[in-house]
Protein backbone atom coordinates (compact mmCIF):
# COMPACT_ATOMS: atom_id res chain seq x y z
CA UNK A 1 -94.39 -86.25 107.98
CA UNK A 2 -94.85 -89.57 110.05
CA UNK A 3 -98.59 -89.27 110.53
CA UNK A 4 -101.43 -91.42 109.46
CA UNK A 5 -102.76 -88.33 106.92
CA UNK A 6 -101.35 -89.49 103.48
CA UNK A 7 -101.47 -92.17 101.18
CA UNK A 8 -99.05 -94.91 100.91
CA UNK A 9 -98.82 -96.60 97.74
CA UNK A 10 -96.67 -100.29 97.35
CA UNK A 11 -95.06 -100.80 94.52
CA UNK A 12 -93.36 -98.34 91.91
CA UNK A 13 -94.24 -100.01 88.69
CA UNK A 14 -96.38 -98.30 86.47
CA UNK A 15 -99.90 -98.69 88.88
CA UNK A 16 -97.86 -97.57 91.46
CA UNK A 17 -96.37 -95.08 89.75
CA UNK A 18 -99.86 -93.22 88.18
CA UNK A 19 -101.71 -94.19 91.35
CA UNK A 20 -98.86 -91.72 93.59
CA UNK A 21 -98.75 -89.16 90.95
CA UNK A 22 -102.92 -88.75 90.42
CA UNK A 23 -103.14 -88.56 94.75
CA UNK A 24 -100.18 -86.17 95.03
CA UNK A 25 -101.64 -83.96 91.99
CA UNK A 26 -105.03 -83.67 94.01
CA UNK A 27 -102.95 -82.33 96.96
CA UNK A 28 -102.70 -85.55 99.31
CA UNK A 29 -99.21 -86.21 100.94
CA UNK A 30 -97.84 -89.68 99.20
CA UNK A 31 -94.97 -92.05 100.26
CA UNK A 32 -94.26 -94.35 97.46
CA UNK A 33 -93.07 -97.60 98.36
CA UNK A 34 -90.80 -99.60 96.35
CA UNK A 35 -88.50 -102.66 97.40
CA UNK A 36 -86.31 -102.90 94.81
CA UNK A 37 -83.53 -100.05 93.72
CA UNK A 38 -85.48 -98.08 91.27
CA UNK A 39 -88.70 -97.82 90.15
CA UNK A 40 -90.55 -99.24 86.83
CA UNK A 41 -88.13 -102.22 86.67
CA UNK A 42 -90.70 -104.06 84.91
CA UNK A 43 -91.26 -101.21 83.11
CA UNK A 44 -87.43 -101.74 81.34
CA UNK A 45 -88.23 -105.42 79.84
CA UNK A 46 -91.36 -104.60 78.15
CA UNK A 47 -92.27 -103.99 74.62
CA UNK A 48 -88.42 -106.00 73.93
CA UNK A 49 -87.11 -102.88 75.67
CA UNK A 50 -89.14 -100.31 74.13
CA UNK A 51 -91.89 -100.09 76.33
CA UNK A 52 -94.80 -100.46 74.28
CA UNK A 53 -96.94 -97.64 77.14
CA UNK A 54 -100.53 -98.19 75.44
CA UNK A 55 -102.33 -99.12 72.72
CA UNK A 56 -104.89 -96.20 71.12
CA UNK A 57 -108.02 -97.71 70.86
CA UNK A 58 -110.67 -95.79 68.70
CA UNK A 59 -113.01 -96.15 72.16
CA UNK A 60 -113.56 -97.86 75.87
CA UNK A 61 -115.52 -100.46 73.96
CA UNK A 62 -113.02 -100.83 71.34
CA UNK A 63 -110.38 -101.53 74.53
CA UNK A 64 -112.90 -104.14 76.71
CA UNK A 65 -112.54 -106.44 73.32
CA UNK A 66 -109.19 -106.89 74.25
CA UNK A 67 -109.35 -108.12 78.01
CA UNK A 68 -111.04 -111.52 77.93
CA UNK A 69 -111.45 -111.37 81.47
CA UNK A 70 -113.86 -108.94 83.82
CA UNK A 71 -113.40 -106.63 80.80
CA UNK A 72 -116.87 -104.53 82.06
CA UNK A 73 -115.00 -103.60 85.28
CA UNK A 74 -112.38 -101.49 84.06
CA UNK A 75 -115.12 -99.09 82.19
CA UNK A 76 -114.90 -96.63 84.79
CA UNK A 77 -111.06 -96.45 84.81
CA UNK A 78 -110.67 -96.61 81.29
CA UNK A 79 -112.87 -93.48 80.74
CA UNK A 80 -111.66 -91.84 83.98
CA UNK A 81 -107.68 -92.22 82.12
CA UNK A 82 -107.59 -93.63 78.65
CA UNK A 83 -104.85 -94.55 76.24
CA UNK A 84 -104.83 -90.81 74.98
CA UNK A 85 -104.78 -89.66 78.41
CA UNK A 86 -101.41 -91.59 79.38
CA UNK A 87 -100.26 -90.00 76.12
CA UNK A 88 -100.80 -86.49 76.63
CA UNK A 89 -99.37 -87.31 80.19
CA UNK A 90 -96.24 -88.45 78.32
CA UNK A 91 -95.78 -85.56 76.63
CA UNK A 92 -96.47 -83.14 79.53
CA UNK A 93 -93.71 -85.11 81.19
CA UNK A 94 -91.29 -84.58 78.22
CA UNK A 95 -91.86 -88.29 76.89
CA UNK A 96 -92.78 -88.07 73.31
CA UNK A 97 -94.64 -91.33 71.84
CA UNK A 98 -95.42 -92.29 68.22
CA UNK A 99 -97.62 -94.60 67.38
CA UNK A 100 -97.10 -97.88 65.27
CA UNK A 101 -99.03 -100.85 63.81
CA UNK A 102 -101.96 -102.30 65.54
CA UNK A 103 -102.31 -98.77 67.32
CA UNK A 104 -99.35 -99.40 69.71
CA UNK A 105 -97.57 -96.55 71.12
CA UNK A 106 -93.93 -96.42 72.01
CA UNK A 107 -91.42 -93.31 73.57
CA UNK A 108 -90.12 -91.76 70.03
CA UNK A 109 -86.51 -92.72 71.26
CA UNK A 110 -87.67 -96.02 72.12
CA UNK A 111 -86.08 -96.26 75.26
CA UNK A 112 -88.52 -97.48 78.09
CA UNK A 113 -86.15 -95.76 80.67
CA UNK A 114 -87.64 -92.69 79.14
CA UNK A 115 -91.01 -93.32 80.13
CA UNK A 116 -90.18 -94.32 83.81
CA UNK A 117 -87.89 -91.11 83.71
CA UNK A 118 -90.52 -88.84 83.07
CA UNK A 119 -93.08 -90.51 85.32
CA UNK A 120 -90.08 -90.24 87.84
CA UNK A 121 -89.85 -86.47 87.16
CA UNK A 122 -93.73 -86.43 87.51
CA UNK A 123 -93.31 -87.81 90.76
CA UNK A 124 -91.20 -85.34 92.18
CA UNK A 125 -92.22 -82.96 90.64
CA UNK A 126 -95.89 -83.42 92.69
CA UNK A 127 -93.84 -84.06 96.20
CA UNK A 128 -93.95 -87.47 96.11
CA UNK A 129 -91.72 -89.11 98.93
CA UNK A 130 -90.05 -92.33 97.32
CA UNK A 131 -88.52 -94.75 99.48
CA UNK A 132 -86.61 -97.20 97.72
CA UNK A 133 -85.23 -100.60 98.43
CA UNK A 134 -88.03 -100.78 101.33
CA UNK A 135 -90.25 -103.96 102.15
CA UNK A 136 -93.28 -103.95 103.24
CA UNK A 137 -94.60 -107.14 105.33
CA UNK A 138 -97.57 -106.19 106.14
CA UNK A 139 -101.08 -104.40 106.07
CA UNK A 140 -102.62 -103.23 108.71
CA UNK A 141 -106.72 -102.28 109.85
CA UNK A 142 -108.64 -102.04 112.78
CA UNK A 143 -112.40 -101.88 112.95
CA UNK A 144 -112.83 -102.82 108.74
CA UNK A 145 -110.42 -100.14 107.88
CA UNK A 146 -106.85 -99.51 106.95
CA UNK A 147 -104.61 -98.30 109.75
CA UNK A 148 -101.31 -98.79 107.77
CA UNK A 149 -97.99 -100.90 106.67
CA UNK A 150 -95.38 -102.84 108.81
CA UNK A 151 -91.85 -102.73 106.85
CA UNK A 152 -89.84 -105.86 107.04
CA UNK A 153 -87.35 -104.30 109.52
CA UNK A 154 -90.24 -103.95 111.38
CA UNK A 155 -90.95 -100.31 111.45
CA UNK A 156 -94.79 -99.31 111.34
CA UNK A 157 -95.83 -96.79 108.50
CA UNK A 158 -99.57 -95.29 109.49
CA UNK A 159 -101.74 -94.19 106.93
CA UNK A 160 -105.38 -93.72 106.25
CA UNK A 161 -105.53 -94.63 103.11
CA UNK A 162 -103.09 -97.21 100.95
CA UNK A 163 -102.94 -98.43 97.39
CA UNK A 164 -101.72 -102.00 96.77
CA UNK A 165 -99.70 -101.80 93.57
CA UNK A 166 -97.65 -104.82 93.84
CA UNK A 167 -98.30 -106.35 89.99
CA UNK A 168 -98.47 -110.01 89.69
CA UNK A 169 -95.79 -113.19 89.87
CA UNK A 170 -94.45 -113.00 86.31
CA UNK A 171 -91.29 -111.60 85.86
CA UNK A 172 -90.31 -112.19 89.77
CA UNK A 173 -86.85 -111.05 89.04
CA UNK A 174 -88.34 -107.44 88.42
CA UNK A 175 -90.13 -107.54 92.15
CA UNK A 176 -93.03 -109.13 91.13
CA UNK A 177 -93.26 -111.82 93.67
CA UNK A 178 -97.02 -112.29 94.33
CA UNK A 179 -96.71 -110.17 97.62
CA UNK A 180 -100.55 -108.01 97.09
CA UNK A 181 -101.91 -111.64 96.90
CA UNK A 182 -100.64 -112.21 100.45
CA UNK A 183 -101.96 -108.76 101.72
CA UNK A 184 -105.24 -108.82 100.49
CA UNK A 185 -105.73 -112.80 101.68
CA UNK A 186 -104.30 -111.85 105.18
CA UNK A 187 -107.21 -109.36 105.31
CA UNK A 188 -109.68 -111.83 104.32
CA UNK A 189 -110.23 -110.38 100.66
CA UNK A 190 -110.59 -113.68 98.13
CA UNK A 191 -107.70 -113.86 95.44
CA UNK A 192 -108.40 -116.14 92.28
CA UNK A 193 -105.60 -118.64 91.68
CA UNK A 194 -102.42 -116.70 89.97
CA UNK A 195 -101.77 -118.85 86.16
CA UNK A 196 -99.47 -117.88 83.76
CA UNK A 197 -101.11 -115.62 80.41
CA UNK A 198 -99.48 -114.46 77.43
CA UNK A 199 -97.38 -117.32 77.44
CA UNK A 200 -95.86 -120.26 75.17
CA UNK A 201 -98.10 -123.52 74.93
CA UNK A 202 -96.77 -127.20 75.55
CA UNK A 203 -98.17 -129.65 73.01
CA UNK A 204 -98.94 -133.54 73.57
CA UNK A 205 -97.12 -133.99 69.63
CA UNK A 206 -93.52 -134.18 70.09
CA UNK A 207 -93.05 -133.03 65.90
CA UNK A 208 -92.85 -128.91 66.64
CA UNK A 209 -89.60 -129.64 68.45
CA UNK A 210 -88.22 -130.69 64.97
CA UNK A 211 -89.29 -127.39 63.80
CA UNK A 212 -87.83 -125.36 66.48
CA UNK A 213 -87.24 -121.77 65.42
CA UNK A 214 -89.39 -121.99 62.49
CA UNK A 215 -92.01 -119.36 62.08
CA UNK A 216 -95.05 -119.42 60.18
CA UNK A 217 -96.91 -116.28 59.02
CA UNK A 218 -100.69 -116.01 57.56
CA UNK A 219 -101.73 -118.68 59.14
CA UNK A 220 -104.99 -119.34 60.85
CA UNK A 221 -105.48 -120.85 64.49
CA UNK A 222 -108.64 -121.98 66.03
CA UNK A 223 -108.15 -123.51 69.69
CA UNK A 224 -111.30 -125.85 71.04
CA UNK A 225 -112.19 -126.67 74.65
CA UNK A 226 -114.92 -129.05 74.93
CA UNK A 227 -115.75 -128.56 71.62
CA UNK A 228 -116.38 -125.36 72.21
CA UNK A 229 -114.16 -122.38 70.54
CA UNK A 230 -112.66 -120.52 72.38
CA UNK A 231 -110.10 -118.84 70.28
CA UNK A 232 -109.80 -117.99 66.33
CA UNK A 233 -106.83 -115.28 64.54
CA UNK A 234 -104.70 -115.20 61.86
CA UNK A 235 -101.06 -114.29 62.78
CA UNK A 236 -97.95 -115.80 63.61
CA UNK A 237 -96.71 -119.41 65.48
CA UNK A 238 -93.51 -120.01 66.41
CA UNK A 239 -92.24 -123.61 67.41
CA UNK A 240 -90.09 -124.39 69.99
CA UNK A 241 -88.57 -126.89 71.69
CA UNK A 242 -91.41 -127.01 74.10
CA UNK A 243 -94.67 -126.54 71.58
CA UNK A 244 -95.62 -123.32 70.10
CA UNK A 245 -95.16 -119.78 70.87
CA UNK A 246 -95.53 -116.60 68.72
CA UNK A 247 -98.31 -114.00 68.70
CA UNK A 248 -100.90 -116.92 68.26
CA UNK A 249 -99.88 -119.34 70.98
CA UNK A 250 -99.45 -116.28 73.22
CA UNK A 251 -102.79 -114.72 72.78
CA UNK A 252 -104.72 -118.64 72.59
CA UNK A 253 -102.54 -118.66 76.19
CA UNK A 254 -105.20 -115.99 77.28
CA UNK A 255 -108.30 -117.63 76.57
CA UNK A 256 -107.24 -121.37 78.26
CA UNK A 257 -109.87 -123.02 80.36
CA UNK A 258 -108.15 -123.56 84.10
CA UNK A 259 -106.92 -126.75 83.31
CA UNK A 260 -104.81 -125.22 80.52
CA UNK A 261 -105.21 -127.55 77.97
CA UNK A 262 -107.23 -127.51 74.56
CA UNK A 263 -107.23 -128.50 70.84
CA UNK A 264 -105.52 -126.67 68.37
CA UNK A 265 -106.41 -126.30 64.48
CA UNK A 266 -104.33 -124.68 62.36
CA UNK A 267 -105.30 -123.34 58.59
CA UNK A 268 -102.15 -122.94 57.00
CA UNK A 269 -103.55 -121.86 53.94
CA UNK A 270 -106.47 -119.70 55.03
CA UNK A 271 -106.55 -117.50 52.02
CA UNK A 272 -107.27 -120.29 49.54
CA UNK A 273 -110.81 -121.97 49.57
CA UNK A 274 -110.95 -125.66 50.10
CA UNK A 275 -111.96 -126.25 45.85
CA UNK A 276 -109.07 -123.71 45.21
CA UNK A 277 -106.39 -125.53 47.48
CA UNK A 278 -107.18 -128.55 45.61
CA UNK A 279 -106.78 -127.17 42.45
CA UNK A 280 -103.22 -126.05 43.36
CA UNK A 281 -102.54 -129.20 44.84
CA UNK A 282 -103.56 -130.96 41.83
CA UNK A 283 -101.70 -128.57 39.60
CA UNK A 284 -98.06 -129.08 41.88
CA UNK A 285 -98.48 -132.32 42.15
CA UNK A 286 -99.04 -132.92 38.39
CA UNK A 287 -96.71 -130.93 37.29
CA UNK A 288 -93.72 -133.01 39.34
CA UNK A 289 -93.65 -136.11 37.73
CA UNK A 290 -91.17 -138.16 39.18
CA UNK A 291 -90.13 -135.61 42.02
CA UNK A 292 -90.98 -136.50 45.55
CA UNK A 293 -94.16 -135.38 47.11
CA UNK A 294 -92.03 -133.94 50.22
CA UNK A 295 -90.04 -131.79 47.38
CA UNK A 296 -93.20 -130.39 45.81
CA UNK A 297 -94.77 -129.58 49.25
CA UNK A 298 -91.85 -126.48 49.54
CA UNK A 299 -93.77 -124.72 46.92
CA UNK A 300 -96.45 -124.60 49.75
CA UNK A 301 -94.29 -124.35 53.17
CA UNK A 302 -91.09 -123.58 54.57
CA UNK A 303 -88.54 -126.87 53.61
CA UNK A 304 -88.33 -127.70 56.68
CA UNK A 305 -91.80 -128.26 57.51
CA UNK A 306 -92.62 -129.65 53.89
CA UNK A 307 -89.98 -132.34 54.80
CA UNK A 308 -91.99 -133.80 57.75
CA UNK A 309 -95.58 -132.82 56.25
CA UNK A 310 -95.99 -135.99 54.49
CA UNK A 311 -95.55 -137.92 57.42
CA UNK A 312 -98.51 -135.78 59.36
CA UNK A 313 -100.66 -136.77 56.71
CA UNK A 314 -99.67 -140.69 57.10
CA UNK A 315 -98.09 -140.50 53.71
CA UNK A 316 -94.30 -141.28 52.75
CA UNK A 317 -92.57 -138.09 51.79
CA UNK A 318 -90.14 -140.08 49.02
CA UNK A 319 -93.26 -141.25 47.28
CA UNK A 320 -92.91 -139.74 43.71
CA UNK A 321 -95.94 -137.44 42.85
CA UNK A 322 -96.41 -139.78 39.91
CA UNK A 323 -98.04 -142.06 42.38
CA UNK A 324 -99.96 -139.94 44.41
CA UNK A 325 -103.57 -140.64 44.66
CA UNK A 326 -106.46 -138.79 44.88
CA UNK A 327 -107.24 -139.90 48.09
CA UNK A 328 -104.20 -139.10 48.89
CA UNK A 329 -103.89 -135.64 47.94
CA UNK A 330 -106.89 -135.00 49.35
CA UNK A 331 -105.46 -136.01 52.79
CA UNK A 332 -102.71 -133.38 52.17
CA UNK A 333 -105.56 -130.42 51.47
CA UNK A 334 -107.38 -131.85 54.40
CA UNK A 335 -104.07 -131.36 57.00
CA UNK A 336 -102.98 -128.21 55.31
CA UNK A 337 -106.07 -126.19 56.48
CA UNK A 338 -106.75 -128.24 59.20
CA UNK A 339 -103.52 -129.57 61.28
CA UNK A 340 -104.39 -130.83 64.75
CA UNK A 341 -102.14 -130.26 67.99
CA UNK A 342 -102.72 -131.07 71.67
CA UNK A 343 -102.12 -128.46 74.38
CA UNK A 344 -101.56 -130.09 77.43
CA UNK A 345 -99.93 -126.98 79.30
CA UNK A 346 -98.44 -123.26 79.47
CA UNK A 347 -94.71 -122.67 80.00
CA UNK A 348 -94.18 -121.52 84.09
CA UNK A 349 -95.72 -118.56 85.39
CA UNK A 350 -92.11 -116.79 85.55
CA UNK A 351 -92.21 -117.05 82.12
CA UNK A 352 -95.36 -115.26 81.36
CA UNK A 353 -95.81 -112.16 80.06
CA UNK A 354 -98.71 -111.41 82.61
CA UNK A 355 -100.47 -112.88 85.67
CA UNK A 356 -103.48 -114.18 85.04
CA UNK A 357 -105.81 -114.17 88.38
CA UNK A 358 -105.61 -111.71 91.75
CA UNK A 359 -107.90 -109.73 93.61
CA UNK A 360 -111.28 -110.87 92.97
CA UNK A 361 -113.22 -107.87 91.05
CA UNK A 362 -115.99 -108.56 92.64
CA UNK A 363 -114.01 -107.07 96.31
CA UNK A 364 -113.76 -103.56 94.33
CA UNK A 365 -115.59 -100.90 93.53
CA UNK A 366 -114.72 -100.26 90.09
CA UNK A 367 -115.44 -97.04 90.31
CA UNK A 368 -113.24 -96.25 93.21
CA UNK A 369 -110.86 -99.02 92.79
CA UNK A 370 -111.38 -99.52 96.52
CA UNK A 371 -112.03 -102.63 98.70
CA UNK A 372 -115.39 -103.60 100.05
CA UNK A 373 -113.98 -104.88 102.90
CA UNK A 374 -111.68 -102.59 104.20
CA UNK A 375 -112.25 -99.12 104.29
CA UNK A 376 -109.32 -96.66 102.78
CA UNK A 377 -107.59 -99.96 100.95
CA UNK A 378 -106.96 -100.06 97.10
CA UNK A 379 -105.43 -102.08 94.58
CA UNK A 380 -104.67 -101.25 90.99
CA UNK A 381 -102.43 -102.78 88.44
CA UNK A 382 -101.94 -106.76 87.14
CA UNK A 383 -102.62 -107.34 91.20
CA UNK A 384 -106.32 -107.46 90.31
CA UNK A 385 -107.85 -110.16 88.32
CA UNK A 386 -107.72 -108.04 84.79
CA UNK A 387 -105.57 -109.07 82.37
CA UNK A 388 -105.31 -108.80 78.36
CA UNK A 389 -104.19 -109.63 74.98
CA UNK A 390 -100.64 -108.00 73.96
CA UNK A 391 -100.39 -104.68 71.95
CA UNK A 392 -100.04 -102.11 75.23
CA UNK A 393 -103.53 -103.38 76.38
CA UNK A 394 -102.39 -104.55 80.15
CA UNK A 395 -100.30 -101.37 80.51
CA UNK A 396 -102.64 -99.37 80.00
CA UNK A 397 -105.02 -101.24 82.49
CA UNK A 398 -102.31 -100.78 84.93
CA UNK A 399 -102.52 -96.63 84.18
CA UNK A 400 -105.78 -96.54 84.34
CA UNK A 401 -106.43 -98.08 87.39
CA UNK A 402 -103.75 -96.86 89.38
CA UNK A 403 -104.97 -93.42 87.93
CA UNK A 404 -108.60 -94.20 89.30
CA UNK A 405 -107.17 -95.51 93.05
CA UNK A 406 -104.94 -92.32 93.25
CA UNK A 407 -107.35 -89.64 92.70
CA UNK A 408 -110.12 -91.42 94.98
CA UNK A 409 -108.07 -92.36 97.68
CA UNK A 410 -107.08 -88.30 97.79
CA UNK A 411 -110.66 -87.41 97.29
CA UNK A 412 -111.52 -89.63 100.15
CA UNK A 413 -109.17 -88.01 102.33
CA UNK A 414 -110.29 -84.52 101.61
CA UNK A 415 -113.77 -85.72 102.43
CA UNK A 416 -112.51 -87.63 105.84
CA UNK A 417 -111.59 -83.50 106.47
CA UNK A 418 -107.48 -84.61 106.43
C-alpha cells in the first residue's frame, strides 16, 4: 500500500515499537521503520540484560518525582499508558513480569528478548508492515505539514502522518546515532544540546583511582552547584579509574548543571550522629594503644580505603593511636561524614545510560505528542528532551509516549476522513 494514508513510524525501539502498535490497534495502516536488523536492540542491553520494562509507581505524581527534567509534560502520556498499563500489555502479549525492589519490573524469565518478542508478536499481530535494515535520510513537508520520508537509497515513502522514534546518541552501537535531532532541526524545530545522563562522574582528586573497584554502601551523597544543592541520597558509589560511578554518581549525573561539574560531599557514616561518631571514634581509638591509626580506621571502612583515609584528613596513617589528638580525631569525624570531591566532568555520551537533551518540549503538544510546527509530525521516546533517574523510569517514558503519538496520529487520520 504505497500511498500517503498511513503512518510511518522511525525507529523500532521501544517508542517505536508502542507508538506502531497503539496506531495499528486504532485501525491506521503502519510501516515501521527500522535501520538496523531487528528491532528493540537497545531493548537487549538494558536492565544488565534483563530488561528492567517499568517501574510501578503508586501514581503519575509518584512517577514525575523521578524525571528531573520537564517532568509536568509527560502527565498526559503517563495517565493515557502507565507503568500498569505496559504490564497488562505484557501479559496480553504472553510476557509475564514480576516485580522486584524499588518497584522495578522485569519479564519472569528475565530475558529482555522476551519483551521485544512479544511486542514483535503484537506488531504483527495488528498488521504492522516492518521494514528492517532501512534508512531513512530524510523528512519531508510542504505547506507546515508532513508529506513523508526519503530512504537513504533514495526512495520516497509518502505519508500523512509520521512518528519520529529515533531515541537518543547513547548506546550508538544499538542505532542510536542522534538521527531525530537532525530531522526535527532540518525542519526548523529547536533541539536542546544532547549531554550524557545516568553516567559515571570524573573527579578533579586523583585518590578514587587508588580505590578502583571498591564499593561503598550506606553512604550519603550531597552534590553542590553554586552552593546550591542540587542532589542528596543514600546508596551506593563505586570508584573507578576515572572518579566515581555506582547508583549515586549515576543518578547525581542527572541533576548536573550544563557545565557538568559540581561539589561532592559524602557522609560515610550517615546513620551515626556527629556526638555519637565521636564517641566511637574516641572509643577505637582508645582502645588501640600502640596500633596505627590507619589499622583502627578498618573497624570503620573497607582496608583499603582506611589505608589512605589518614592521609585525606592530613594525618599520617603510621601514627600510633596513642598519640592521636583530639584535634586530631576530630578531623577524622569531620572527613568521615563530610569527604569533599571535585566533579569536573561525565564519562562520553556513548557511555551514558540515557541522552540527556532533544526535542524541545515546548515544540509538542503533550497531549498529542505532536509538533507545533508541522502538522501530522510526532516524536516520542529519549528523542524528546525527557529523561530520568534509573529503576525502569525512562522506559516507561518511552511507552508512554510512543503510546500517546500512536493513537493520536491514527485518530488524526480518521478525522482527516483517511
Amino acid at each position: 500500500m504505497e500511498n500517503g494514508n498511513r503512518v510511518l513510524v522511525i525507529g523500532g525501539g521501544a517508542a517505536g515499537m508502542t507508538a506502531a502498535l497503539f496506531a495499528a490497534r486504532e485501525g491506521a495502516h503502519v510501516t515501521l521503520l527500522e535501520k538496523n536488523e531487528k528491532l528493540g536492540k537497545k531493548l537487549y542491553i538494558t536492565g544488565k540484560g534483563r530488561c528492567n520494562v517499568t517501574n510501578v509507581c503508586e501514581d503519575v505524581q509518584d512517577f514525575l518525582r523521578e524525571v528531573p527534567r520537564n517532568p509536568r509534560f509527560l502527565y498526559s502520556a503517563l495517565r493515557h499508558f502507565g507503568p500498569n498499563d505496559m504490564l497488562s500489555l505484557l501479559r496480553d502479549l504472553g510476557c509475564e513480569t514480576k516485580v522486584e525492589r524499588g518497584r522495578r519490573a522485569y519479564p519472569v524469565s528475565d530475558h529482555a528478548s522476551d519483551v521485544t518478542k512479544a511486542l514483535e508478536k503484537g506488531l504483527r499481530g495488528a498488521g504492522v508492515e516492518i521494514r528492517l535494515q532501512t534508512r531513512v535520510q530524510k523528512i519531508t513537508e510542504e505547506n507546515g505539514a508532513v508529506t513523508g520520508v526519503m530512504l537513504s537509497d533514495g526512495v520516497f515513502l509518502p505519508a500523512r502522518k509520521v512518528i519520529v522514534c529515533t531515541g537518543g546518541m547513547s548506546y550508538p552501537s544499538t542505532g542510536s546515532t542522534g538521527d531525530g535531532f537532525r530531522f526535527a532541526r532540518d525542519l526548523g524545530i529547536p533541539v536542546t544540546q544532547a549531554r550524557p545522563s545516568l553516567v559515571g562522574l570524573r573527579t578533579k582528586e586523583a585518590w578514587p583511582m587508588e580505590l578502583q573497584g571498591l564499593t561503598l554502601k550506606n553512604i550519603c551523597l550531597t552534590g553542590r552547584s553554586c552552593g546550591k544543592m542540587i542532589y542528596c541520597e543514600q546508596s551506593e558509589l563505586l570508584f573507578t579509574h576515572f572518579g566515581v560511578s555506582g547508583p549515586l554518581a549515576i543518578e547525581l549525573s542527572c541533576h548536573l548543571p550544563e557545565d557538568g561539574q559540581c561539589e561532592i560531599e559524602m557522609n560515610l557514616k550517615p546513620g551515626l550522629t556527629r556526638e555519637q561518631l565521636d564517641l566511637r571514634l574516641t572509643r577505637e581509638i582508645a582502645a588501640a594503644g600502640k596500633k596505627q591509626l590507619s589499622t583502627v580506621l578498618a573497624a570503620l571502612l573497607p582496608q583499603r580505603f582506611a589505608a589512605l583515609f589518614p592521609a585525606l584528613c592530613g594525618l599520617d596513617g603510621k601514627t600510633p593511636c596513642s598519640q592521636v589528638s583530639g584535634k586530631m580525631r576530630d578531623k577524622i569525624a569531620q572527613q568521615l561524614q563530610a569527604l569533599p570531591l571535585t566533579v569536573i566532568g561525565t564519562r562520553p555520551l556513548d557511555e551514558a545510560i540515557v541522552t540527556r537533551g532533544g526535542v524541545q518540549v515546548k515544540e509538542l503538544s503533550p497531549g498529542a505528542m505532536e509538533s507545533r510546527r508541522i502538522a501530522g509530525l510526532y516524536f516520542a521516546g529519549e528523542v524528546i528532551d525527557v529523561d530520568a533517574h534509573t529503576g525502569g523510569y525512562n522506559l516507561q517514558i518511552a511507552w508512554s509516549t510512543g503510546a500517546l503519538a500512536g493513537k493520536s496520529a491514527a485518530a488524526a487520520l480518521k478525522e482527516d476522513g483517511t
